[in-house]
PDB file of N, CA and C in Angstrom:
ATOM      1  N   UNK A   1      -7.627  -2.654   3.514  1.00  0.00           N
ATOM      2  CA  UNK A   1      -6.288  -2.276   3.833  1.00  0.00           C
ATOM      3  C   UNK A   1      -6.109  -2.386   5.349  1.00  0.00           C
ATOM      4  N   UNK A   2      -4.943  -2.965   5.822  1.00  0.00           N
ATOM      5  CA  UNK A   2      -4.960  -3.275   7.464  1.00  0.00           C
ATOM      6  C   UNK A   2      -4.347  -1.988   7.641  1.00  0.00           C
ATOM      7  N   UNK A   3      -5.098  -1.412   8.956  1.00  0.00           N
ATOM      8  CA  UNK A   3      -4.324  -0.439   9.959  1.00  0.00           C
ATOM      9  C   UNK A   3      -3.317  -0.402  10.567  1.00  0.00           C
ATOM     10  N   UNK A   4      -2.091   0.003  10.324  1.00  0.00           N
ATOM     11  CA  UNK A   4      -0.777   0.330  10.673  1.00  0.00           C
ATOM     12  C   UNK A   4      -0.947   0.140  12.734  1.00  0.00           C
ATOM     13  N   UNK A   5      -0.478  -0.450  13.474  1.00  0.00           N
ATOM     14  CA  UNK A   5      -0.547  -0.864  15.006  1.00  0.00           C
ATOM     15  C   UNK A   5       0.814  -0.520  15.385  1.00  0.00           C
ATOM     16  N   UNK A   6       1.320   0.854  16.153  1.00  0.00           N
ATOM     17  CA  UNK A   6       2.145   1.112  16.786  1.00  0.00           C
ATOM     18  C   UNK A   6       2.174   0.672  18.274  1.00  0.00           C
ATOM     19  N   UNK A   7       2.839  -0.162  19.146  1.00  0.00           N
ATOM     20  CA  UNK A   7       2.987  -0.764  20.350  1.00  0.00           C
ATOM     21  C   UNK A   7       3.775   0.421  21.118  1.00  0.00           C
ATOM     22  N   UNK A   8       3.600   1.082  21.880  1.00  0.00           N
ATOM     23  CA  UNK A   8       3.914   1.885  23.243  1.00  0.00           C
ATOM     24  C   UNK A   8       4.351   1.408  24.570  1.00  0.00           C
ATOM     25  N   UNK A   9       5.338   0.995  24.710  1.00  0.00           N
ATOM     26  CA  UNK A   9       5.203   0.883  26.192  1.00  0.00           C
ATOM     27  C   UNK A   9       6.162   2.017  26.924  1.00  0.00           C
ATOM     28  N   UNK A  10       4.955   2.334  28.367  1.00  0.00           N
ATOM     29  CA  UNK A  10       5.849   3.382  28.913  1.00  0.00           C
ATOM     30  C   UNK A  10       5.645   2.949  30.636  1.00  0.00           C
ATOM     31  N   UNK A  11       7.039   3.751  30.917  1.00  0.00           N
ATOM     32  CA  UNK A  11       7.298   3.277  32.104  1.00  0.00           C
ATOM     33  C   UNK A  11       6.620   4.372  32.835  1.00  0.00           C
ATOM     34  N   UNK A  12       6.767   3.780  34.615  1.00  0.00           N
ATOM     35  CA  UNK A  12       5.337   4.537  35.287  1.00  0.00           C
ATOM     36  C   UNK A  12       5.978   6.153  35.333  1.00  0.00           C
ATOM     37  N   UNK A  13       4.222   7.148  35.025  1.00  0.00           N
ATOM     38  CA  UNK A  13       4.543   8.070  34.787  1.00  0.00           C
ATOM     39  C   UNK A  13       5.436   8.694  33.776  1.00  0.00           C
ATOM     40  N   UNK A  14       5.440   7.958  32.933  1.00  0.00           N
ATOM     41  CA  UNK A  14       6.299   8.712  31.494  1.00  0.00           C
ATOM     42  C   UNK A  14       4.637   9.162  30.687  1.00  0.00           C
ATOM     43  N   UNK A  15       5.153   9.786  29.914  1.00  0.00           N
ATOM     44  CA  UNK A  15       3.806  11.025  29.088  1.00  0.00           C
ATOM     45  C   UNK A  15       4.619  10.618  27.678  1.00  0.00           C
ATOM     46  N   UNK A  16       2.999  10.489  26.623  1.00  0.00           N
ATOM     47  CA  UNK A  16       3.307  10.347  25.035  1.00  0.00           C
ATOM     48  C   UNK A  16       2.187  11.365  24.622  1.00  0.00           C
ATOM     49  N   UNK A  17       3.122  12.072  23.766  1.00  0.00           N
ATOM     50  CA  UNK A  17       2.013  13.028  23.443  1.00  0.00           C
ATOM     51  C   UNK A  17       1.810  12.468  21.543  1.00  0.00           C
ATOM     52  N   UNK A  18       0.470  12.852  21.751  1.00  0.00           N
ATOM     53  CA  UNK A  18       0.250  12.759  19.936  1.00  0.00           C
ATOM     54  C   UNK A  18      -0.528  13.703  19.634  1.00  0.00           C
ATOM     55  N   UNK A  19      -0.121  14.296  18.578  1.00  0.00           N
ATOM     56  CA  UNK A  19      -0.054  15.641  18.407  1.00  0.00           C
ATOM     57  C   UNK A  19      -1.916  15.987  17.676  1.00  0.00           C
ATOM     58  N   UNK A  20      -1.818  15.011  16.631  1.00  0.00           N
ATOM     59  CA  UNK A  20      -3.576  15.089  16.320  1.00  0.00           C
ATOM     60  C   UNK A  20      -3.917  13.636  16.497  1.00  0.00           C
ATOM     61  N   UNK A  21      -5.369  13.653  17.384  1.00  0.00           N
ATOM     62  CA  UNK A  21      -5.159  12.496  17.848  1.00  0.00           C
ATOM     63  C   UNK A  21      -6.976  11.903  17.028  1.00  0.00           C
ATOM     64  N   UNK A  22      -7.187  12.898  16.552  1.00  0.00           N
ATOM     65  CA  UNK A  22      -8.423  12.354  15.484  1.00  0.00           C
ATOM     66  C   UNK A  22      -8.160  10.801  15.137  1.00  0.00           C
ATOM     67  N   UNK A  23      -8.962  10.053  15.181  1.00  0.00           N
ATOM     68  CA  UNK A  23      -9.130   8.849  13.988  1.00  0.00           C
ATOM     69  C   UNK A  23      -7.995   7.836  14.703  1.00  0.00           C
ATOM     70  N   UNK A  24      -7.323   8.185  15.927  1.00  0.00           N
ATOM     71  CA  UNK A  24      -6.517   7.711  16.545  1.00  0.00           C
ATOM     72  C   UNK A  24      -7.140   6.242  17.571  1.00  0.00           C
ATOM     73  N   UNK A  25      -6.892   5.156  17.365  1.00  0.00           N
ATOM     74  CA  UNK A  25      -7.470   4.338  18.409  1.00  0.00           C
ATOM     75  C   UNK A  25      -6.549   4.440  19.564  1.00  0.00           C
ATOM     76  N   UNK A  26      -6.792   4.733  21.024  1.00  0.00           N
ATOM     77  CA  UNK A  26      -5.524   4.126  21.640  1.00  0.00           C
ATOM     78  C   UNK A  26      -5.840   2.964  22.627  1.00  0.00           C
ATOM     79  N   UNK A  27      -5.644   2.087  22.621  1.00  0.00           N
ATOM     80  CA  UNK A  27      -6.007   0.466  23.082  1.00  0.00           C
ATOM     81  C   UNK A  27      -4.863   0.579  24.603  1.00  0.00           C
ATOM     82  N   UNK A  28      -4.997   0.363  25.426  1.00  0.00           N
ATOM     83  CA  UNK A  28      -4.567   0.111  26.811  1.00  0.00           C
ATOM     84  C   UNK A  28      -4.566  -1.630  26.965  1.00  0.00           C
ATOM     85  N   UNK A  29      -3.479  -2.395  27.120  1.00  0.00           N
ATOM     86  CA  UNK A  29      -3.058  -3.534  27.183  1.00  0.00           C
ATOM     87  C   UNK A  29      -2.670  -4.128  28.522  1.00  0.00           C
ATOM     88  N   UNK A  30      -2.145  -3.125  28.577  1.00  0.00           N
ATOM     89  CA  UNK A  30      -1.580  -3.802  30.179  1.00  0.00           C
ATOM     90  C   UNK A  30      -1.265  -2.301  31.099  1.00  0.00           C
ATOM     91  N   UNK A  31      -1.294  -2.419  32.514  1.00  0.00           N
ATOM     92  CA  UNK A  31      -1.404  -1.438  33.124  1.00  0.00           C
ATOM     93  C   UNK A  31      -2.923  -0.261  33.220  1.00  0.00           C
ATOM     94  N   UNK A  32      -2.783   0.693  33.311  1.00  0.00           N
ATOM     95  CA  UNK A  32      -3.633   1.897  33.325  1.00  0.00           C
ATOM     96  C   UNK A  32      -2.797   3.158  32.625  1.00  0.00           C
ATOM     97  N   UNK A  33      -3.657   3.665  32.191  1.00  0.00           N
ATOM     98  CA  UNK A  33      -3.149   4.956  31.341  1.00  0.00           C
ATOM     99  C   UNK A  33      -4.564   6.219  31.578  1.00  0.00           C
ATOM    100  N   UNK A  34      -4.248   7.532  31.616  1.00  0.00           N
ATOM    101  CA  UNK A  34      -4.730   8.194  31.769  1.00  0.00           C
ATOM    102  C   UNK A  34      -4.921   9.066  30.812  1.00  0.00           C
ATOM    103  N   UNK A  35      -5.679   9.997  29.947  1.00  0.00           N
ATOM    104  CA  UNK A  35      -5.908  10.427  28.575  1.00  0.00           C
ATOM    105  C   UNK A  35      -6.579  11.775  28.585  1.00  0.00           C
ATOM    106  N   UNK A  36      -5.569  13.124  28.297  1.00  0.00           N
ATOM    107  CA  UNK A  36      -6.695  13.889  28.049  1.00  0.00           C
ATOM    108  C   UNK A  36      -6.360  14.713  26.691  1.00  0.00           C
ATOM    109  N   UNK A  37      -7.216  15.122  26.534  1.00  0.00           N
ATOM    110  CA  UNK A  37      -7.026  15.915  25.136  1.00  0.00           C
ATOM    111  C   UNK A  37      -7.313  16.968  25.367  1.00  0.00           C
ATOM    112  N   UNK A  38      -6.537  18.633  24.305  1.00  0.00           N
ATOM    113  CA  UNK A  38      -6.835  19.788  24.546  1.00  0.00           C
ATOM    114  C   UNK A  38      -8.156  20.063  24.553  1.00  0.00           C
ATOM    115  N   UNK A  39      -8.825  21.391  24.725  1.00  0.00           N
ATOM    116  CA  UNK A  39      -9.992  21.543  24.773  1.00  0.00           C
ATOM    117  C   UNK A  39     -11.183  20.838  25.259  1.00  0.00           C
ATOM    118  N   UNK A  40     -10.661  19.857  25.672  1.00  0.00           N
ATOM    119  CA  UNK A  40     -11.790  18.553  26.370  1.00  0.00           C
ATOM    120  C   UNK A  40     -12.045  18.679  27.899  1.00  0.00           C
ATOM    121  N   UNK A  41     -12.642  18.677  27.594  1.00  0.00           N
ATOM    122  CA  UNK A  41     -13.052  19.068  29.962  1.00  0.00           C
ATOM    123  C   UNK A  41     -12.914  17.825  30.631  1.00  0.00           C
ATOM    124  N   UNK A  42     -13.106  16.831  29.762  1.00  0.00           N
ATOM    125  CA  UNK A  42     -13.205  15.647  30.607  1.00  0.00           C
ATOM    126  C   UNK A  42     -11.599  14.588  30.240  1.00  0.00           C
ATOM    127  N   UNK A  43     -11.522  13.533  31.465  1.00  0.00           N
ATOM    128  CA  UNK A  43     -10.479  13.082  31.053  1.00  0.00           C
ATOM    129  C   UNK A  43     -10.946  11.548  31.279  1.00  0.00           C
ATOM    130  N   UNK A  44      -9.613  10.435  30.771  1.00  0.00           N
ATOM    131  CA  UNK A  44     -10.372   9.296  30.455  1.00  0.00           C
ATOM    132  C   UNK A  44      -8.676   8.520  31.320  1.00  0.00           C
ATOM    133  N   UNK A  45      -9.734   7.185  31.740  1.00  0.00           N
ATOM    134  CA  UNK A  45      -9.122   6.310  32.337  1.00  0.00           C
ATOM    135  C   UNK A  45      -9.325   4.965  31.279  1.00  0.00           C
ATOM    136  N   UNK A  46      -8.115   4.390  30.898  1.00  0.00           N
ATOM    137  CA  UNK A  46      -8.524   2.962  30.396  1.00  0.00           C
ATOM    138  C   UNK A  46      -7.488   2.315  31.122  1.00  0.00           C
ATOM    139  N   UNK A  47      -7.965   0.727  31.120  1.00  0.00           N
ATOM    140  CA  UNK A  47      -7.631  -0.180  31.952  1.00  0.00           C
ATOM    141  C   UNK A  47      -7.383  -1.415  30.895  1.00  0.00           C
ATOM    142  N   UNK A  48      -6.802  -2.573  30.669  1.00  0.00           N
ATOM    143  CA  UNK A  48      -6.484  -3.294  29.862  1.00  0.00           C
ATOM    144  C   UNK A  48      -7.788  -3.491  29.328  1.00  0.00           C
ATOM    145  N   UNK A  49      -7.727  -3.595  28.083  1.00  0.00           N
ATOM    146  CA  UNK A  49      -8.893  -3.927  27.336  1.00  0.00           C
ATOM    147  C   UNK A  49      -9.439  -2.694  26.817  1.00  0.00           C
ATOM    148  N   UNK A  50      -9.661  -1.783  27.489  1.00  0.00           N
ATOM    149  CA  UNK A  50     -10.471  -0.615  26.753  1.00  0.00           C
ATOM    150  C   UNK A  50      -9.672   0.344  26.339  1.00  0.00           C
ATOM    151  N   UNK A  51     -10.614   0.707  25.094  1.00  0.00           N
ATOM    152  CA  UNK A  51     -10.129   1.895  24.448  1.00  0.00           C
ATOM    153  C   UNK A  51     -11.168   2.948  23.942  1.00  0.00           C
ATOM    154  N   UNK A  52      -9.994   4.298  23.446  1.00  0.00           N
ATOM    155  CA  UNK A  52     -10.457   5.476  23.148  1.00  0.00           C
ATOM    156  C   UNK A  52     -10.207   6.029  22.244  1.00  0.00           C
ATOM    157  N   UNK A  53     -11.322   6.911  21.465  1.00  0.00           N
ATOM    158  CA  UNK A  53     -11.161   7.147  20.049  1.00  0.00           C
ATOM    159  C   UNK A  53     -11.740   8.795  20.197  1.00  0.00           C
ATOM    160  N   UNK A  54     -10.865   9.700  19.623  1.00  0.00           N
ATOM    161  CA  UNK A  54     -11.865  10.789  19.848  1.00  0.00           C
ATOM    162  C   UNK A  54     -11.782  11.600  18.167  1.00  0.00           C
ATOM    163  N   UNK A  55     -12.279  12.388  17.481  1.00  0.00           N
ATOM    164  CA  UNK A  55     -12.664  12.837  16.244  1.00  0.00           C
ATOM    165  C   UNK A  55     -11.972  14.508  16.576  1.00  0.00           C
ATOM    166  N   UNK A  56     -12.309  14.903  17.313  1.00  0.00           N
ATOM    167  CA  UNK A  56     -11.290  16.143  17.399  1.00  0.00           C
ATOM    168  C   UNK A  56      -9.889  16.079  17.072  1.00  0.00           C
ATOM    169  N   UNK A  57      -9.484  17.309  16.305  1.00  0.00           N
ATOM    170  CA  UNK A  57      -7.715  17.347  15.745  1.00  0.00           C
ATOM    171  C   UNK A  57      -7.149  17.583  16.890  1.00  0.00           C
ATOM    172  N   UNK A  58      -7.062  17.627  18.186  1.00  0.00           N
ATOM    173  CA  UNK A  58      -6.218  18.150  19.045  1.00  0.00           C
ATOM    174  C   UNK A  58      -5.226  17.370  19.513  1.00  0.00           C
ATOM    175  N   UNK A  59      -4.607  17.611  20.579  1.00  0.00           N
ATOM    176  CA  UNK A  59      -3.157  16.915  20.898  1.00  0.00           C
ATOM    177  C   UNK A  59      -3.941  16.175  22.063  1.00  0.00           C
ATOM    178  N   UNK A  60      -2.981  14.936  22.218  1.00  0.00           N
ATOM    179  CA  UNK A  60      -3.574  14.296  23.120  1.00  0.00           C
ATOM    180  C   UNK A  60      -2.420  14.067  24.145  1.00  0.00           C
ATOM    181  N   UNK A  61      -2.718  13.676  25.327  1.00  0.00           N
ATOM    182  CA  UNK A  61      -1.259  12.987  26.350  1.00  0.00           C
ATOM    183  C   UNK A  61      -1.696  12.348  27.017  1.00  0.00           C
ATOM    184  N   UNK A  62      -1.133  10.994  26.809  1.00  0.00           N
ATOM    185  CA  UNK A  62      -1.077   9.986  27.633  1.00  0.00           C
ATOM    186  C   UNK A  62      -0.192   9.316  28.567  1.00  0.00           C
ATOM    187  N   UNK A  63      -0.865   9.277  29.726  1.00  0.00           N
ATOM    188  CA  UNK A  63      -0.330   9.101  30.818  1.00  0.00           C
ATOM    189  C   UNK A  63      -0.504   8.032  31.454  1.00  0.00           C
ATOM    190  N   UNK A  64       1.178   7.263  31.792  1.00  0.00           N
ATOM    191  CA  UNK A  64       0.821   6.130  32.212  1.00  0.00           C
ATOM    192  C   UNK A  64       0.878   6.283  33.726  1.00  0.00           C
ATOM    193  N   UNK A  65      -0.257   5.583  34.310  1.00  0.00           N
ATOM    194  CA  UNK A  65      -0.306   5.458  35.984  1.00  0.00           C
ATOM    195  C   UNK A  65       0.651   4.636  36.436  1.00  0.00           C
ATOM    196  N   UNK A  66       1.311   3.736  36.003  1.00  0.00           N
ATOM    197  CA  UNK A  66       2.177   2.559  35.930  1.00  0.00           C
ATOM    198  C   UNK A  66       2.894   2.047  35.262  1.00  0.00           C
ATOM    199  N   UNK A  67       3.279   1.392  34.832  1.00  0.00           N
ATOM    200  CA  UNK A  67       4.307   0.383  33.700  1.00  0.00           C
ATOM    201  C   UNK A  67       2.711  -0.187  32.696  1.00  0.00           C
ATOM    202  N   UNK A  68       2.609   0.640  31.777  1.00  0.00           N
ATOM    203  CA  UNK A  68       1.480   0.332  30.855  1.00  0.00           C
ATOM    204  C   UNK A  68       2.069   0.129  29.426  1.00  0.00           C
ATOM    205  N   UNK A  69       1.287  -0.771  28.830  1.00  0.00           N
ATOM    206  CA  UNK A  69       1.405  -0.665  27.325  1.00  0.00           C
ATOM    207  C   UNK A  69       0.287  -0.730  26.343  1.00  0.00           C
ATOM    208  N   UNK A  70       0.127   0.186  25.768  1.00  0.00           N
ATOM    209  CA  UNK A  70      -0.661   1.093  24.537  1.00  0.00           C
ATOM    210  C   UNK A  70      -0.717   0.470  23.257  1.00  0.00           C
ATOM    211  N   UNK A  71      -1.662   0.405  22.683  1.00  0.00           N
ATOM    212  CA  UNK A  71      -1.641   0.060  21.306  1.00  0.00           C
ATOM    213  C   UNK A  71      -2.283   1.305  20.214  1.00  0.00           C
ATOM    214  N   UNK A  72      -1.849   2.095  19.210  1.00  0.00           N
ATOM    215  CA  UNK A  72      -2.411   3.132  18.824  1.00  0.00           C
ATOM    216  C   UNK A  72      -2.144   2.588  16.948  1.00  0.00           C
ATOM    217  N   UNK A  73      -3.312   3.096  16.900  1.00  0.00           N
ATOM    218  CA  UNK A  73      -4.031   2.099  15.285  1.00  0.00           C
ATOM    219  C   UNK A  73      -4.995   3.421  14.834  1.00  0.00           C
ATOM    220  N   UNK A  74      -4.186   3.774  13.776  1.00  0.00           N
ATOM    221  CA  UNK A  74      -5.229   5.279  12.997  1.00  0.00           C
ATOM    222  C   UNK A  74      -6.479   4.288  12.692  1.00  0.00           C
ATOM    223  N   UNK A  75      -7.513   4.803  12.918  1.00  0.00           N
ATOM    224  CA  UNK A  75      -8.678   4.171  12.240  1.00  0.00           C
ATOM    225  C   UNK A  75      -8.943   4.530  10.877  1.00  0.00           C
ATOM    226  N   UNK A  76      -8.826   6.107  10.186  1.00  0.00           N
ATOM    227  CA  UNK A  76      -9.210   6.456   9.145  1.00  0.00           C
ATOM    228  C   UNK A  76      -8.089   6.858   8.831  1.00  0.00           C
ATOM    229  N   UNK A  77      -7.368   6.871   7.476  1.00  0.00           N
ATOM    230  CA  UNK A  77      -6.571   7.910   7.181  1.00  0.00           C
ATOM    231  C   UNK A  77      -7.320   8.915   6.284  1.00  0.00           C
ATOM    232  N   UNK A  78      -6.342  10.447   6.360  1.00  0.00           N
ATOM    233  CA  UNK A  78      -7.485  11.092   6.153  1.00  0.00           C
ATOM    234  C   UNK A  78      -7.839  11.048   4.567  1.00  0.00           C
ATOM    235  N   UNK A  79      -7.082  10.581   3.319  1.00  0.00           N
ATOM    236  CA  UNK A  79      -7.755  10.784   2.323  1.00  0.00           C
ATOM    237  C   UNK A  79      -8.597   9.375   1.806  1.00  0.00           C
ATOM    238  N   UNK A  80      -9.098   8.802   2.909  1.00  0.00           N
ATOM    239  CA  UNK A  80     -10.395   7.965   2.683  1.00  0.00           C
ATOM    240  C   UNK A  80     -11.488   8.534   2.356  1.00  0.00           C
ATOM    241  N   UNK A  81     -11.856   9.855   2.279  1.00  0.00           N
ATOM    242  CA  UNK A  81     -13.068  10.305   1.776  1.00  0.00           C
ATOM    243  C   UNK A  81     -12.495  10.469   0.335  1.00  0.00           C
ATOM    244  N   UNK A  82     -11.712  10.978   0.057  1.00  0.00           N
ATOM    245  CA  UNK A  82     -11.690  11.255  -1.533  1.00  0.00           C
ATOM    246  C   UNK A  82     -11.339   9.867  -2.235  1.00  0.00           C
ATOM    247  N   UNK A  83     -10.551   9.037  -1.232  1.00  0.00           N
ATOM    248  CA  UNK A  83     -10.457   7.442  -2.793  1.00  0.00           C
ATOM    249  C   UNK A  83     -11.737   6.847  -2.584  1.00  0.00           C
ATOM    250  N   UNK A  84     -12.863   7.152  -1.341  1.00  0.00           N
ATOM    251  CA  UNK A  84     -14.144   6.623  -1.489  1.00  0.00           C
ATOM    252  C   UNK A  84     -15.082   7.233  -2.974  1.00  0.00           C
ATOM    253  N   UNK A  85     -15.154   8.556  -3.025  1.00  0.00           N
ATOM    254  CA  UNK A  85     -15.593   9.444  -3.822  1.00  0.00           C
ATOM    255  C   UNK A  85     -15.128   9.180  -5.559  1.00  0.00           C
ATOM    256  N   UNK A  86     -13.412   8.723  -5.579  1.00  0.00           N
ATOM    257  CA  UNK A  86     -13.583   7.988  -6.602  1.00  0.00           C
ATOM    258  C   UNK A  86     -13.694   6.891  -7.546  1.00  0.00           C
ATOM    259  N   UNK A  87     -14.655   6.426  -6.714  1.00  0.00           N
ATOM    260  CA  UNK A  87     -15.377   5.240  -7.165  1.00  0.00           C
ATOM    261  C   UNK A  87     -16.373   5.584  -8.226  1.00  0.00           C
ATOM    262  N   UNK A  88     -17.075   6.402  -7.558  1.00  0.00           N
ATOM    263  CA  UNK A  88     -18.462   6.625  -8.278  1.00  0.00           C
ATOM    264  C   UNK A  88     -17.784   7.469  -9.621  1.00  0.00           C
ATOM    265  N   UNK A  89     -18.747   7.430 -10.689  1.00  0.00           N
ATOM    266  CA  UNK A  89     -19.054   8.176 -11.594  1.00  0.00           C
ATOM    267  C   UNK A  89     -19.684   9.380 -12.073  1.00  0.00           C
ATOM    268  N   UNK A  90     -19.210  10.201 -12.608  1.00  0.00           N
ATOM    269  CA  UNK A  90     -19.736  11.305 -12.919  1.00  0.00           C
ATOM    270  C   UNK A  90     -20.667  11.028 -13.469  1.00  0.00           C
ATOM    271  N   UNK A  91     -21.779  11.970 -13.175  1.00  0.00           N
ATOM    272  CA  UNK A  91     -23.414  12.441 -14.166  1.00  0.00           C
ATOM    273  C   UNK A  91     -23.734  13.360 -14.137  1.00  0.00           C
ATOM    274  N   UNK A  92     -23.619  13.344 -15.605  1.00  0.00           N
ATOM    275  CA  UNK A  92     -24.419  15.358 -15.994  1.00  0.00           C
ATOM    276  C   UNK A  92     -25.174  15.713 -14.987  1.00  0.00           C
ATOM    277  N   UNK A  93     -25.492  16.949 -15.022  1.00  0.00           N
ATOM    278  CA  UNK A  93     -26.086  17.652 -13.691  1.00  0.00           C
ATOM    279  C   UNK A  93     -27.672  17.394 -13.908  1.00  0.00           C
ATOM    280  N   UNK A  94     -27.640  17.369 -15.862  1.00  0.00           N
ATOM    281  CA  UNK A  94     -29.059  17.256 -16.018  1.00  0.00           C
ATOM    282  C   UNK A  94     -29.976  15.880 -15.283  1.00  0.00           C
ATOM    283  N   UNK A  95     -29.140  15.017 -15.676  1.00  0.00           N
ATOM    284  CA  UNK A  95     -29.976  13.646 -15.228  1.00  0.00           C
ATOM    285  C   UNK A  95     -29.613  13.217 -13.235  1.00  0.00           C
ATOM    286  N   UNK A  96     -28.967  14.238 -13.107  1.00  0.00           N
ATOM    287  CA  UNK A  96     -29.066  13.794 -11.759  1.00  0.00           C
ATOM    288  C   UNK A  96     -30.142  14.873 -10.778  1.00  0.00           C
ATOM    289  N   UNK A  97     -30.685  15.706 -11.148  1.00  0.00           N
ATOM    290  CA  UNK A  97     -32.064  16.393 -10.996  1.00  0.00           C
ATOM    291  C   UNK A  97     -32.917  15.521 -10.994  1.00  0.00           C
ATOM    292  N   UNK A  98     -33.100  14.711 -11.775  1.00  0.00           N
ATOM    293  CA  UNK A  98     -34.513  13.916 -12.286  1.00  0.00           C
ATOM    294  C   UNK A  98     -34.525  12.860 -11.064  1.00  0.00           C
TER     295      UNK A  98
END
């Protein structure tokens, strides 16, 4: 299934906030953008080409240093663990001991 690719562009110093930023790719294209997330001590710089992915639910804000544009692509959605899970088949409890 292809990942849904929302395009961002923000002008210098405009702020995008995303609210849970789990499973979130955010791809930096052009310009610089600046990235921090709640509870995170540290903050992140990307520059065209690189990107950032973080697994924490928190809010994120991104900040453009300049006239930047963003690319943000969920990596997981979240009920990929359960349509993974039903794949498999049930087995009695007995034979799955053995």
């Amino acid at each position: 299934m292809p990942a849904d690719t929302t395009l961002i562009l923000l002008a210098p110093r405009q702020l995008h906030v995303i609210d849970d930023a789990s499973g979130v790719r955010i791809t930096c294209r052009e310009g610089a953008v600046w990235i921090t997330v709640d509870n995170d001590p540290k903050d992140y710089v990307l520059e065209p080409g690189e990107s950032f992915v973080t697994a924490d639910h928190e809010r994120a804000l991104v900040y453009a240093l300049g006239t930047a544009r963003i690319d943000l692509v969920e990596c997981h959605k979240r009920n990929d663990t359960i349509e993974m899970f039903k794949r498999f088949q049930p087995m009695p409890l007995m034979k799955a001991a053995r």
